[in-house]
Structures are given as C-alpha cells and as structure tokens.
N, C-alpha and C. Protein backbone atom coordinates (compact mmCIF):
# COMPACT_ATOMS: atom_id res chain seq x y z
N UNK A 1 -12.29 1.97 -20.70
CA UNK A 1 -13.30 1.22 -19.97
C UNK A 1 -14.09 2.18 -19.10
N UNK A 2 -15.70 2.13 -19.30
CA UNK A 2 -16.05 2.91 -18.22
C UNK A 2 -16.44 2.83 -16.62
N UNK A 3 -16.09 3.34 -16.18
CA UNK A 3 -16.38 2.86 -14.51
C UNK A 3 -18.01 2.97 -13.92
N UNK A 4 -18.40 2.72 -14.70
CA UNK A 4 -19.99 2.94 -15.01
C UNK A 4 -20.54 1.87 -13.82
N UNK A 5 -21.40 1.82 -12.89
CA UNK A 5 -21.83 1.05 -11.80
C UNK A 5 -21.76 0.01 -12.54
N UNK A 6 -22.14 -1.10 -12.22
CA UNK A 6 -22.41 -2.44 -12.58
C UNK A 6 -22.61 -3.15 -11.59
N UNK A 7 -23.58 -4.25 -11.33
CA UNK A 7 -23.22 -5.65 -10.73
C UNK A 7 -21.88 -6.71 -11.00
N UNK A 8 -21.32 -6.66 -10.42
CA UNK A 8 -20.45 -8.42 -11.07
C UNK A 8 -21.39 -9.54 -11.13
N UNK A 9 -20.22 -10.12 -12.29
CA UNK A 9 -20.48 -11.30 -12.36
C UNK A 9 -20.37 -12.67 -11.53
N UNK A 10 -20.01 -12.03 -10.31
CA UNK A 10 -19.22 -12.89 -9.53
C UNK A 10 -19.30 -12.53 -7.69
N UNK A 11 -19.67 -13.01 -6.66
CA UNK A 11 -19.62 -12.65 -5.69
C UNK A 11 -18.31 -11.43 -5.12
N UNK A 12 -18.28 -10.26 -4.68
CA UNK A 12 -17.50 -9.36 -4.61
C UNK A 12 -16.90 -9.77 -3.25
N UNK A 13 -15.63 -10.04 -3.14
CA UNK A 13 -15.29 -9.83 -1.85
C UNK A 13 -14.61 -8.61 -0.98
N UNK A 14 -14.84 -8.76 0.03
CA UNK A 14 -14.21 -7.54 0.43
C UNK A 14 -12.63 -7.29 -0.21
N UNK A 15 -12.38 -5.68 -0.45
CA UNK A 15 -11.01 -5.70 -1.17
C UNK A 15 -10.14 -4.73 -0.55
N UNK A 16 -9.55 -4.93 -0.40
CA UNK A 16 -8.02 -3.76 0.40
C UNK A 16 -7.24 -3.52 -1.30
N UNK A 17 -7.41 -2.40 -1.70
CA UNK A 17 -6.05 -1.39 -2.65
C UNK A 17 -4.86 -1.07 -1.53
N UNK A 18 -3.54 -1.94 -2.09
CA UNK A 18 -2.48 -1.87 -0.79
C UNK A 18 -1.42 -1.94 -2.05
N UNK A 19 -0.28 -0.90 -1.64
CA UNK A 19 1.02 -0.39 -2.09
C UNK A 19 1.95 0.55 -1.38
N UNK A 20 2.56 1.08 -1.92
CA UNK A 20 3.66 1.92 -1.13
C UNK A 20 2.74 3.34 -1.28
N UNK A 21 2.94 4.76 -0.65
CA UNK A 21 2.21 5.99 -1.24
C UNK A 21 2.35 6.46 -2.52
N UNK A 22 1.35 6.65 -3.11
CA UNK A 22 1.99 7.28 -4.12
C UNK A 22 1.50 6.02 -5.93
N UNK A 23 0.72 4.84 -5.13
CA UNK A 23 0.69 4.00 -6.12
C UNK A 23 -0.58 3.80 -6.99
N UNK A 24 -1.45 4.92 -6.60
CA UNK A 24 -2.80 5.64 -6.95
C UNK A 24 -3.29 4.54 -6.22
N UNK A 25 -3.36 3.85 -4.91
CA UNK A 25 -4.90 3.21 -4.07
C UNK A 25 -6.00 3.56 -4.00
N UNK A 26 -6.07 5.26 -3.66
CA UNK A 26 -7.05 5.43 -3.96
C UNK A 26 -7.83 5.91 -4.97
N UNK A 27 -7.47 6.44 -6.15
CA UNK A 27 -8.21 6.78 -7.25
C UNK A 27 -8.17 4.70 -7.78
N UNK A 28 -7.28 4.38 -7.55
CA UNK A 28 -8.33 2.79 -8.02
C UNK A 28 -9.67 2.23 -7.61
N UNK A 29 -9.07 2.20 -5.66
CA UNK A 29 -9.95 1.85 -5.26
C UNK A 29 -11.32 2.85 -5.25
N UNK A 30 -11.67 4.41 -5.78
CA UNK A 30 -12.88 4.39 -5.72
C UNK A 30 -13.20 4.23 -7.22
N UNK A 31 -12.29 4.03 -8.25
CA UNK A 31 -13.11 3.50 -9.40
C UNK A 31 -13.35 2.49 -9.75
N UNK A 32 -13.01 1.56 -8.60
CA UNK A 32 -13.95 0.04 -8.14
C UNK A 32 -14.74 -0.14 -7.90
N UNK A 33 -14.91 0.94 -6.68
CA UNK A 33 -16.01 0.83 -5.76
C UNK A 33 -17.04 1.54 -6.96
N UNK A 34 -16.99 2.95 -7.62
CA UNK A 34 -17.88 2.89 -8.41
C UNK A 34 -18.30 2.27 -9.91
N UNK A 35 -17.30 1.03 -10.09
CA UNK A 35 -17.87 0.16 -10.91
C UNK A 35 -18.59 -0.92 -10.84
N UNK A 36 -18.56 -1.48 -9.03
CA UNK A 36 -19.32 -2.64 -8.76
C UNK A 36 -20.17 -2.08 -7.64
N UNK A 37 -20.38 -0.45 -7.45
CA UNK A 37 -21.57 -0.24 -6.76
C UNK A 37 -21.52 -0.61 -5.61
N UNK A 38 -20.30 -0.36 -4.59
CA UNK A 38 -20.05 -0.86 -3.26
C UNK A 38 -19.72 0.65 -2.89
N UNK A 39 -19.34 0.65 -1.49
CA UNK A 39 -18.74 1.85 -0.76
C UNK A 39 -17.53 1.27 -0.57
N UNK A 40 -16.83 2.88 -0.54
CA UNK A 40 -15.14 3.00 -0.39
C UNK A 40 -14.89 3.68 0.68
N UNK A 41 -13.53 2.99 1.18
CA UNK A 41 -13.15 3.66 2.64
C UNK A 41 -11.96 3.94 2.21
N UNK A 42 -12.04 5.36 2.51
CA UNK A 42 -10.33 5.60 2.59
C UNK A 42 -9.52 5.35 3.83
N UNK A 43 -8.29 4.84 3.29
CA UNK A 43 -7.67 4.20 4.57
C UNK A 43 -6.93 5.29 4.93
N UNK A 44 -6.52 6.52 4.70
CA UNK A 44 -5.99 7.70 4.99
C UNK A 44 -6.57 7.94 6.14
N UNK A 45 -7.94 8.36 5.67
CA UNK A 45 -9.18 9.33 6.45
C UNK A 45 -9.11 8.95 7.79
N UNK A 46 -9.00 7.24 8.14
CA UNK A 46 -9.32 7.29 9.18
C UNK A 46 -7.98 6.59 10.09
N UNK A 47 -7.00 7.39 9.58
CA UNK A 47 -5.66 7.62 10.54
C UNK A 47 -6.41 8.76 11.85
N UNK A 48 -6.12 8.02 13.11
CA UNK A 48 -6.51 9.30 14.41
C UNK A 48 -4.87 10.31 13.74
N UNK A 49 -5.36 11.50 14.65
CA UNK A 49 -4.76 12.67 14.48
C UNK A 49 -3.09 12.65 14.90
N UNK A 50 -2.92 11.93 15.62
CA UNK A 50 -1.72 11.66 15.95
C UNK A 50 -0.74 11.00 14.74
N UNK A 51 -1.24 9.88 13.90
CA UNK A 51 -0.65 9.16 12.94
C UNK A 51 -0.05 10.30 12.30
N UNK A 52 -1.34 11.32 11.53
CA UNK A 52 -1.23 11.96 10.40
C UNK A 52 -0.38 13.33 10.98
N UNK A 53 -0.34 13.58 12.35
CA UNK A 53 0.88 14.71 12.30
C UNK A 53 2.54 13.96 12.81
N UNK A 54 2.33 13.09 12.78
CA UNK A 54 3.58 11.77 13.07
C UNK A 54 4.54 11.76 11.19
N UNK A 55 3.42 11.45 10.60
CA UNK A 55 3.67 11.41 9.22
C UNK A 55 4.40 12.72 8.43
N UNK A 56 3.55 13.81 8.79
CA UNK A 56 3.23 15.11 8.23
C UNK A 56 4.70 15.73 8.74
N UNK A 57 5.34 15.18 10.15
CA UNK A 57 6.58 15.73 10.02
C UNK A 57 7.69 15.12 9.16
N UNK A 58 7.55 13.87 8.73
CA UNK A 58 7.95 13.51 8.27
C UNK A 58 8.65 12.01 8.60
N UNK A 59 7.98 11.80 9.97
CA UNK A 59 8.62 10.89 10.64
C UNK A 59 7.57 9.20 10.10
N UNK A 60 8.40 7.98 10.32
CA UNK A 60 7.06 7.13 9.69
C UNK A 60 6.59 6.49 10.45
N UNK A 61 5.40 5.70 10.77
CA UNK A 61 5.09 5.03 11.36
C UNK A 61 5.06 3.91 12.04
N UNK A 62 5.54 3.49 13.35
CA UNK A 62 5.41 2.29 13.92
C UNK A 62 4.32 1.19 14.27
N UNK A 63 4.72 -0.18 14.58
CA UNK A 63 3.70 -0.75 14.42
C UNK A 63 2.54 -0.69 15.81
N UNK A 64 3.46 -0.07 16.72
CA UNK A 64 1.99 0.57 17.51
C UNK A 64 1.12 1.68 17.17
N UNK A 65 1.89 2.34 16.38
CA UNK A 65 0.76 3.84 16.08
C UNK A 65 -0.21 2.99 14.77
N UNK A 66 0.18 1.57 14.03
CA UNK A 66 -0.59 1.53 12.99
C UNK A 66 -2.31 0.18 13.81
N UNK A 67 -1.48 -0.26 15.02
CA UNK A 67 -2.44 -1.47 15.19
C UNK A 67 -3.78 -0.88 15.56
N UNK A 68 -4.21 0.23 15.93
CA UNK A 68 -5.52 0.63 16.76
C UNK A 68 -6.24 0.96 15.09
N UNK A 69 -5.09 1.88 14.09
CA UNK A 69 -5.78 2.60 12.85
C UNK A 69 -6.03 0.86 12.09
N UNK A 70 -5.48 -0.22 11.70
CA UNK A 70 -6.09 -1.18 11.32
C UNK A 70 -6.89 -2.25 11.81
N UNK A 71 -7.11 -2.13 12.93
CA UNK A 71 -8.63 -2.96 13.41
C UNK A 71 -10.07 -1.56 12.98
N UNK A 72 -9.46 -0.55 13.09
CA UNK A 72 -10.60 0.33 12.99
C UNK A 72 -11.34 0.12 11.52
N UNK A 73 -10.17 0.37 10.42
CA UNK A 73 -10.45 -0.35 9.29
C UNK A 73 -10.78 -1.47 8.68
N UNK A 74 -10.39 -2.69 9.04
CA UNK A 74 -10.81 -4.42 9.12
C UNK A 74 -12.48 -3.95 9.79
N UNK A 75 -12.45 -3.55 11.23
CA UNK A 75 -13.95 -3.29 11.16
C UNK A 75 -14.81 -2.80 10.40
N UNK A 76 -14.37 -1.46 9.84
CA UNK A 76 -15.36 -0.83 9.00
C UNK A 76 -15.50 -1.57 7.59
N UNK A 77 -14.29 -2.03 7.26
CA UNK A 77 -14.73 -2.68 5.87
C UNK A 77 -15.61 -3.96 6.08
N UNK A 78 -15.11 -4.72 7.23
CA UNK A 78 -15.95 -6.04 7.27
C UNK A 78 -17.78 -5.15 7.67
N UNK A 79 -17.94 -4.22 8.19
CA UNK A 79 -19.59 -4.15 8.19
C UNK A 79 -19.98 -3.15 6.90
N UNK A 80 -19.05 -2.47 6.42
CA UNK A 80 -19.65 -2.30 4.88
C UNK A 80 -20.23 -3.13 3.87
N UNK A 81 -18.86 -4.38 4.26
CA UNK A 81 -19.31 -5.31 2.92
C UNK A 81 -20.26 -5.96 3.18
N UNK A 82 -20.74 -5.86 5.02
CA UNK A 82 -21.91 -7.02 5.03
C UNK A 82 -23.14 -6.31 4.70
N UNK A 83 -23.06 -4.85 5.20
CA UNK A 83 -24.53 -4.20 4.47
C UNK A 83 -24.19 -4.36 3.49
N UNK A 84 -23.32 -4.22 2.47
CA UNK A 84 -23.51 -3.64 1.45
C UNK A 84 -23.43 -4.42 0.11
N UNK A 85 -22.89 -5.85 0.68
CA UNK A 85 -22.74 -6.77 -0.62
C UNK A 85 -21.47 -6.66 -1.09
N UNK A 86 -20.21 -6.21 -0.43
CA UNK A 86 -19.24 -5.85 -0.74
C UNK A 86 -18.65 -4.73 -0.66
N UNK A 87 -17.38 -4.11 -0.38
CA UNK A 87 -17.07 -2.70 -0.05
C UNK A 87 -15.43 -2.94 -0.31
N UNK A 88 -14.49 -1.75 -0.59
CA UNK A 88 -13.53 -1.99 -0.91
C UNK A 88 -12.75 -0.53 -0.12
N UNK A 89 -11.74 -0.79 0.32
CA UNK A 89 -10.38 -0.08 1.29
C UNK A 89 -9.69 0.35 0.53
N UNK A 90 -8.61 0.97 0.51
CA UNK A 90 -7.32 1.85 0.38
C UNK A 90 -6.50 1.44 1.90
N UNK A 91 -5.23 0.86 1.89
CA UNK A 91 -4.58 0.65 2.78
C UNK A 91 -3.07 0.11 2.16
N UNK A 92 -2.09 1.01 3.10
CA UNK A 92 -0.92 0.43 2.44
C UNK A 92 -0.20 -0.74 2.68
N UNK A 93 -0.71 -1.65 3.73
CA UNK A 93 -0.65 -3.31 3.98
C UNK A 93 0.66 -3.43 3.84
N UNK A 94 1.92 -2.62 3.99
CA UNK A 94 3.26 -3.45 3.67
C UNK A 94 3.84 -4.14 4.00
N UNK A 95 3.09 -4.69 5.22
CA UNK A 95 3.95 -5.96 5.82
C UNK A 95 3.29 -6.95 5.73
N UNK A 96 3.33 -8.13 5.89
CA UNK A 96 2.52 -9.43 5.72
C UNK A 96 1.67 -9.25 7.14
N UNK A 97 2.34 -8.85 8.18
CA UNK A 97 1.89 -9.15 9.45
C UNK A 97 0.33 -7.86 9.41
N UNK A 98 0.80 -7.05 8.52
CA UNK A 98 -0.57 -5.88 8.49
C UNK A 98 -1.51 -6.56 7.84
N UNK A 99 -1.08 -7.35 6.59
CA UNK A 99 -2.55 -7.62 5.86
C UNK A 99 -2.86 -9.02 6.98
N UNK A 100 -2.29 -9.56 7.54
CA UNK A 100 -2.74 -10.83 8.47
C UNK A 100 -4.20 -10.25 9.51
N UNK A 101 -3.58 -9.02 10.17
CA UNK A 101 -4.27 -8.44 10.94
C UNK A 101 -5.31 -7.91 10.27
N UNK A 102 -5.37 -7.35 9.28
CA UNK A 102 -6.46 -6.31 8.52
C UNK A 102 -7.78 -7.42 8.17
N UNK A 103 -7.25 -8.88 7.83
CA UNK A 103 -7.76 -10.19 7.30
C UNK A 103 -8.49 -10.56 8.41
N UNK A 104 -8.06 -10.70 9.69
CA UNK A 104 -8.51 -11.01 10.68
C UNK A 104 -9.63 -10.58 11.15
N UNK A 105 -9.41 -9.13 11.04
CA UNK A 105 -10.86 -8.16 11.16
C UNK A 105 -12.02 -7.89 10.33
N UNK A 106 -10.99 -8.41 9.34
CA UNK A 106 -12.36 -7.96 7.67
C UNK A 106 -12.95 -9.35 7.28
N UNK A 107 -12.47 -10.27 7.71
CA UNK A 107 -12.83 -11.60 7.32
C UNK A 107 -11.85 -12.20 5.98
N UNK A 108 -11.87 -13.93 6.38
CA UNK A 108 -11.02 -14.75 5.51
C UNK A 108 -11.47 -14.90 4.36
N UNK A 109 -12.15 -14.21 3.92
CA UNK A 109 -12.46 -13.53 2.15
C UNK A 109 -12.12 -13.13 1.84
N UNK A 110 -11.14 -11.71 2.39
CA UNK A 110 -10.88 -10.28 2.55
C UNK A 110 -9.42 -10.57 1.31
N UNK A 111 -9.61 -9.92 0.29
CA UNK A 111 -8.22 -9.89 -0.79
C UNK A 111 -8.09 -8.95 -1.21
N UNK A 112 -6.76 -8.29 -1.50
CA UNK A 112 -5.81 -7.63 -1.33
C UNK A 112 -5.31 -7.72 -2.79
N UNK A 113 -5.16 -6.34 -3.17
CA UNK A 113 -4.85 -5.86 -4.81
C UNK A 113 -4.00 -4.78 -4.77
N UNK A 114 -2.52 -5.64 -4.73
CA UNK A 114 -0.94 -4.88 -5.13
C UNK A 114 -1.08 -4.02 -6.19
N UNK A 115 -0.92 -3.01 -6.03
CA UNK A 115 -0.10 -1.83 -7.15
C UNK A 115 1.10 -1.77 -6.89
N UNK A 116 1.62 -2.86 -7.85
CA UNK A 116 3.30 -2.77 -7.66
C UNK A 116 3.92 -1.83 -9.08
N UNK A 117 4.31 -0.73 -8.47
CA UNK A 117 5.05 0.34 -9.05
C UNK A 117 6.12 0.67 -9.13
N UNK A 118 7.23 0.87 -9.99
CA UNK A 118 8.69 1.26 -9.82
C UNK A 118 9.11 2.33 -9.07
N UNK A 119 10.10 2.73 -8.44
CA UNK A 119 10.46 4.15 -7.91
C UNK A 119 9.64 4.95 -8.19
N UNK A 120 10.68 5.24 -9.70
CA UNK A 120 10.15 5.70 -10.58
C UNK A 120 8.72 6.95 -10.55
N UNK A 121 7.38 5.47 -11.01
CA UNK A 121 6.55 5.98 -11.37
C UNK A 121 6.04 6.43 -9.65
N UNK A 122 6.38 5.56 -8.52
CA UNK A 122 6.02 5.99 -7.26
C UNK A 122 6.75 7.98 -7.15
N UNK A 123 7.80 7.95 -7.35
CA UNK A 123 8.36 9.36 -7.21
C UNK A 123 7.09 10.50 -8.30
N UNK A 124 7.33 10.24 -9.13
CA UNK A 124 6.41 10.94 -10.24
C UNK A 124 4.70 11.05 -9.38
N UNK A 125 4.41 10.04 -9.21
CA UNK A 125 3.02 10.07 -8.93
C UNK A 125 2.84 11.29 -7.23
N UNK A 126 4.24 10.96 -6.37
CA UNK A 126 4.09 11.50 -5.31
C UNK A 126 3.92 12.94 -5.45
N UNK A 127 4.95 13.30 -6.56
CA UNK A 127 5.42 14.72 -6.62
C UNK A 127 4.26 15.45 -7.36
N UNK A 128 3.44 14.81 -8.07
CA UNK A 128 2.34 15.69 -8.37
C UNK A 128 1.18 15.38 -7.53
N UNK A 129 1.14 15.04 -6.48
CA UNK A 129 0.18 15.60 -5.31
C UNK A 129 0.00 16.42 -5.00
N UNK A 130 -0.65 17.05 -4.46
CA UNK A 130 -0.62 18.64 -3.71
C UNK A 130 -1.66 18.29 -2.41
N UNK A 131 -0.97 18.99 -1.40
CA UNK A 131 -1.82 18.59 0.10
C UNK A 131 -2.04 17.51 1.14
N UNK A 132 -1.23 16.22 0.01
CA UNK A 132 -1.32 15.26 0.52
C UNK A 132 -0.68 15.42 1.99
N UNK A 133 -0.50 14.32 3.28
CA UNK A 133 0.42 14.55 4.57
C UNK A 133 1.71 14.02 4.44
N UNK A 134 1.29 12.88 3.17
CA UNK A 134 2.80 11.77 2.97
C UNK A 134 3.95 12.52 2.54
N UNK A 135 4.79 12.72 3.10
CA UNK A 135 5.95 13.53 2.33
C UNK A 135 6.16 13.21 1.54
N UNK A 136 7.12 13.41 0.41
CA UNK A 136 8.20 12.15 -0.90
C UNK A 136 9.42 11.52 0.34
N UNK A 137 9.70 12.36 1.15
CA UNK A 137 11.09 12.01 1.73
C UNK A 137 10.64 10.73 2.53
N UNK A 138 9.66 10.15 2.56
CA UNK A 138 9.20 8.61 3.29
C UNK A 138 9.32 7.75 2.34
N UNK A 139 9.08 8.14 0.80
CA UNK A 139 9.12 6.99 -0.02
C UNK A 139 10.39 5.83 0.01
N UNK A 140 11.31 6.21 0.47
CA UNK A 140 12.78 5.28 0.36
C UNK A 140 12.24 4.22 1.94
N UNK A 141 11.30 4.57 3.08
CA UNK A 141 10.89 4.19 4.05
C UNK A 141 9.57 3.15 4.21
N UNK A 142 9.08 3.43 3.07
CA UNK A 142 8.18 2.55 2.66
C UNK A 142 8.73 1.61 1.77
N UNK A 143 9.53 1.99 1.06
CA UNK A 143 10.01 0.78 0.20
C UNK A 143 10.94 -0.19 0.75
N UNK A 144 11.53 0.23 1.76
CA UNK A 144 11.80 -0.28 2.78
C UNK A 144 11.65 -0.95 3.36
N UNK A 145 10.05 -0.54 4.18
CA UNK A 145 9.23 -1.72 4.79
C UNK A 145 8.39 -2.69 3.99
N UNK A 146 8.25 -2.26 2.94
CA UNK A 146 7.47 -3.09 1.95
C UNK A 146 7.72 -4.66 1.80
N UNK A 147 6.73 -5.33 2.35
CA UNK A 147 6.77 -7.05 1.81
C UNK A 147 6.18 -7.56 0.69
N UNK A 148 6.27 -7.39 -0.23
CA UNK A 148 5.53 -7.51 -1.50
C UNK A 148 4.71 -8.74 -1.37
N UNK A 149 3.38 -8.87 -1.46
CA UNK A 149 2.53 -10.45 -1.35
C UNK A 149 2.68 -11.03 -2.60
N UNK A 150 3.80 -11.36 -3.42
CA UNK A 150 3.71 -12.07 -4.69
C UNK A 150 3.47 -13.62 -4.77
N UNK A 151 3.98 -13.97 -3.47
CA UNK A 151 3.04 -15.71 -3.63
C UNK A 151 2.21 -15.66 -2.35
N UNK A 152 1.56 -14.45 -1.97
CA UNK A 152 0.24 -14.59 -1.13
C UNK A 152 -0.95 -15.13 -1.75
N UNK A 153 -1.62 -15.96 -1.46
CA UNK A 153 -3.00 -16.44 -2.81
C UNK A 153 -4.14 -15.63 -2.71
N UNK A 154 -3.79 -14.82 -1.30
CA UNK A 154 -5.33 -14.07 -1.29
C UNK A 154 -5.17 -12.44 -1.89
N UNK A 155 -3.77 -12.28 -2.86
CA UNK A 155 -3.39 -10.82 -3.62
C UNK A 155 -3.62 -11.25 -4.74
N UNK A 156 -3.62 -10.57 -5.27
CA UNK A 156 -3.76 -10.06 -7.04
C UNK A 156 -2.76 -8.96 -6.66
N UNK A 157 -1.62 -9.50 -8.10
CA UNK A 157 -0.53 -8.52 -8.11
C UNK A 157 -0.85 -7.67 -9.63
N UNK A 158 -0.63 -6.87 -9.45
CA UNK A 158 -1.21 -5.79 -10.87
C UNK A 158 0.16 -4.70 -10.87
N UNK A 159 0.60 -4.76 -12.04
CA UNK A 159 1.00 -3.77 -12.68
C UNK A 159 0.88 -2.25 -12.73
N UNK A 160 1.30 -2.10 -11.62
CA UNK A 160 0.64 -0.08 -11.54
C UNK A 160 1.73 0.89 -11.93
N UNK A 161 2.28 0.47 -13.21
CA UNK A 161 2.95 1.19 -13.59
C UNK A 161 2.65 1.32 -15.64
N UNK A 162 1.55 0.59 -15.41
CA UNK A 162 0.42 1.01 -16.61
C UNK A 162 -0.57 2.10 -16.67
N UNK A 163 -1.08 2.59 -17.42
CA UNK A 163 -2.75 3.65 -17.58
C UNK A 163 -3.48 3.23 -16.66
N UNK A 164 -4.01 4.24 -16.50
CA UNK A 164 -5.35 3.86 -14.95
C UNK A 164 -6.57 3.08 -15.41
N UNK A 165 -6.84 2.79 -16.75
CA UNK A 165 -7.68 2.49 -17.53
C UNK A 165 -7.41 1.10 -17.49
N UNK A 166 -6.28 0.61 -17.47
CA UNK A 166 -5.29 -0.93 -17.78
C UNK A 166 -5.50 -1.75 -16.41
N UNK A 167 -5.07 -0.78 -15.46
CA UNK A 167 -4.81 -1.12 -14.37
C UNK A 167 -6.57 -1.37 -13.59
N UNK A 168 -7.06 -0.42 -13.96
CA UNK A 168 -8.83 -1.42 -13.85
C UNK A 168 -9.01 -2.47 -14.80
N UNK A 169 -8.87 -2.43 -15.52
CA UNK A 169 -9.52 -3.63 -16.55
C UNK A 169 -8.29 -5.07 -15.84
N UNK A 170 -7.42 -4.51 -15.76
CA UNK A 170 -6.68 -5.61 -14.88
C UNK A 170 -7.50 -6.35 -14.08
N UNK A 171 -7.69 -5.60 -13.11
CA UNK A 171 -8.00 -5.70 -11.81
C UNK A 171 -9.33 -6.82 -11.87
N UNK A 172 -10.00 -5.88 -12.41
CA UNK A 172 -11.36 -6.54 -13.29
C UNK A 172 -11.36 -7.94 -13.95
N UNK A 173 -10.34 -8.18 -14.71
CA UNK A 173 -10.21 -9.28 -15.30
C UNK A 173 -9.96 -10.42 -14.64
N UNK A 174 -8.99 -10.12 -13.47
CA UNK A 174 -8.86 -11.00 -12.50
C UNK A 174 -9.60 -11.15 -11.41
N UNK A 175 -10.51 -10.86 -11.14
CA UNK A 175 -11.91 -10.66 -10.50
C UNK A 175 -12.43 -11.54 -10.82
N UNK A 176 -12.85 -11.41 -11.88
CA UNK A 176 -14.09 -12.38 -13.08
C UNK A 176 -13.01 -13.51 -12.77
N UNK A 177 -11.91 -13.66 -13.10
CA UNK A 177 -11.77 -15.06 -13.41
C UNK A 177 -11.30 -15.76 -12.18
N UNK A 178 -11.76 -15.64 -10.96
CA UNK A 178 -11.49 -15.80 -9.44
C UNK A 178 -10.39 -15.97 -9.18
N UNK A 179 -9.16 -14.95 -9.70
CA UNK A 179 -8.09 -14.72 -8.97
C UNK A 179 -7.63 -14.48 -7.44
C-alpha cells in the first residue's frame, strides 16, 4: 500500500499511536500522517529534559513527571488538528487514566490506535534501535503498567505484530469504516 498523501474519505479525527516502546508508534504514526496529509507530533520529542534523562538512566516514569508532558501534547494535537483538518500523535497512553487526560485536552473525538504486540516482537523491535533513550531493561515496566483499551470504544485495537504495510491498511480500513 502506498502512503502516498490522500484526502479521506471520511472526517479525520484527531489520533494518538499508543503502545508499549518499541511497538513502531512512530514510524506508523508518520505514515498516517503522510497518507491523510495531516501533521505528526512526536510524543517523544516533546518529553522536557528531565523525563528523557529520568528514562535514559533507566529509571521509569511517574505519574507526576508524565502529567505536565501530556497536557503539553493533548494541546498541541488538539490545535494541529484544528488548523489542520486533523493531525495525529505518537504517545504511549498505558494507562486508561493517561488516555482520559490526553482526551480531555485533545478533545472528545480524540481516538486512540493500539499496537498490541507480543514480548516478543516488542523485544526484537527494541533491540534494533540505535540511539533511542528507552532502554530494553524498561520493557518488563511498561508491560507492567500497560492497560490495554480492548473494550475502550474510542481505540482501534490493531495487530502490531504483522508487516508495517498490514498494520496501515489495518488501521486504514478501520478508519473508513468508522471504527
């Protein structure tokens, strides 16, 4: 499938890519963003400096070091999507209470697209990173904290332990058909 710009067929809502590290969020989410011609925020980027050397030792994050970095994000995505007709995030949302808050800020449109991945393919995918801040030794810490949204109505749960090719046309498919 090519990730070739396009319009949808369908009003775009704002979208959060949310999983554990390691579950490709962001190479999805910007071959979303450049298939429906929106802007992408990485939800990494705009960790303040403190998060990312909090992380980088290896230590993980609490829910005070995460509440200031997700209103910052709920903001920026909610005024992307309003210039922009839609805009789509990278964020790892693992608790219900994060995507509540992230929703709050981005607006009650705002849906959320699980890459639910096995160990497994999460270990594999981590270990061929290079540079990233996320250690591998957090992955057992995220899976951990992880609340999976499987009867949330405002997720789309996808398979991210398919081709990156699958896993858009997924995504896509359930888009179109107002998942």
């Amino acid at each position: 499938m090519s990730t070739a710009a396009s319009q949808p067929r369908f009003k775009l809502p704002p979208l959060i890519v949310m999983g554990v590290s390691g579950c490709g969020k962001s190479s999805v989410g910007e071959a979303l963003a450049a298939r429906f011609a929106v802007p992408y925020i990485e939800g990494d980027a705009m960790h303040p400096p403190a998060n990312i050397a909090k992380m980088s030792a290896g230590s993980p994050l609490n829910d005070d070091d995460r509440w200031p970095w997700l209103d910052a994000l709920s903001a920026c995505l909610n005024a992307e999507a309003a210039t922009n007709g839609g805009a789509i995030a990278s964020c790892s949302s693992l608790k219900k209470i994060y995507r509540d808050r992230l929703q709050a800020g981005s607006g009650p449109q705002t849906r959320f697209i699980f890459l639910d991945c096995s160990r497994k393919t999460l270990a594999r995918n981590q270990s061929a990173r290079k540079g990233h801040f996320m250690p591998p030794s957090l992955l057992d810490s995220q899976l951990a904290t992880l609340e999976a949204p499987y009867d949330e109505a405002r997720a789309i749960v996808i398979d991210g332990n398919q081709p990156f090719d699958a896993v858009i046309q997924s995504i896509v498919a359930k888009l179109e058909q107002g998942a």
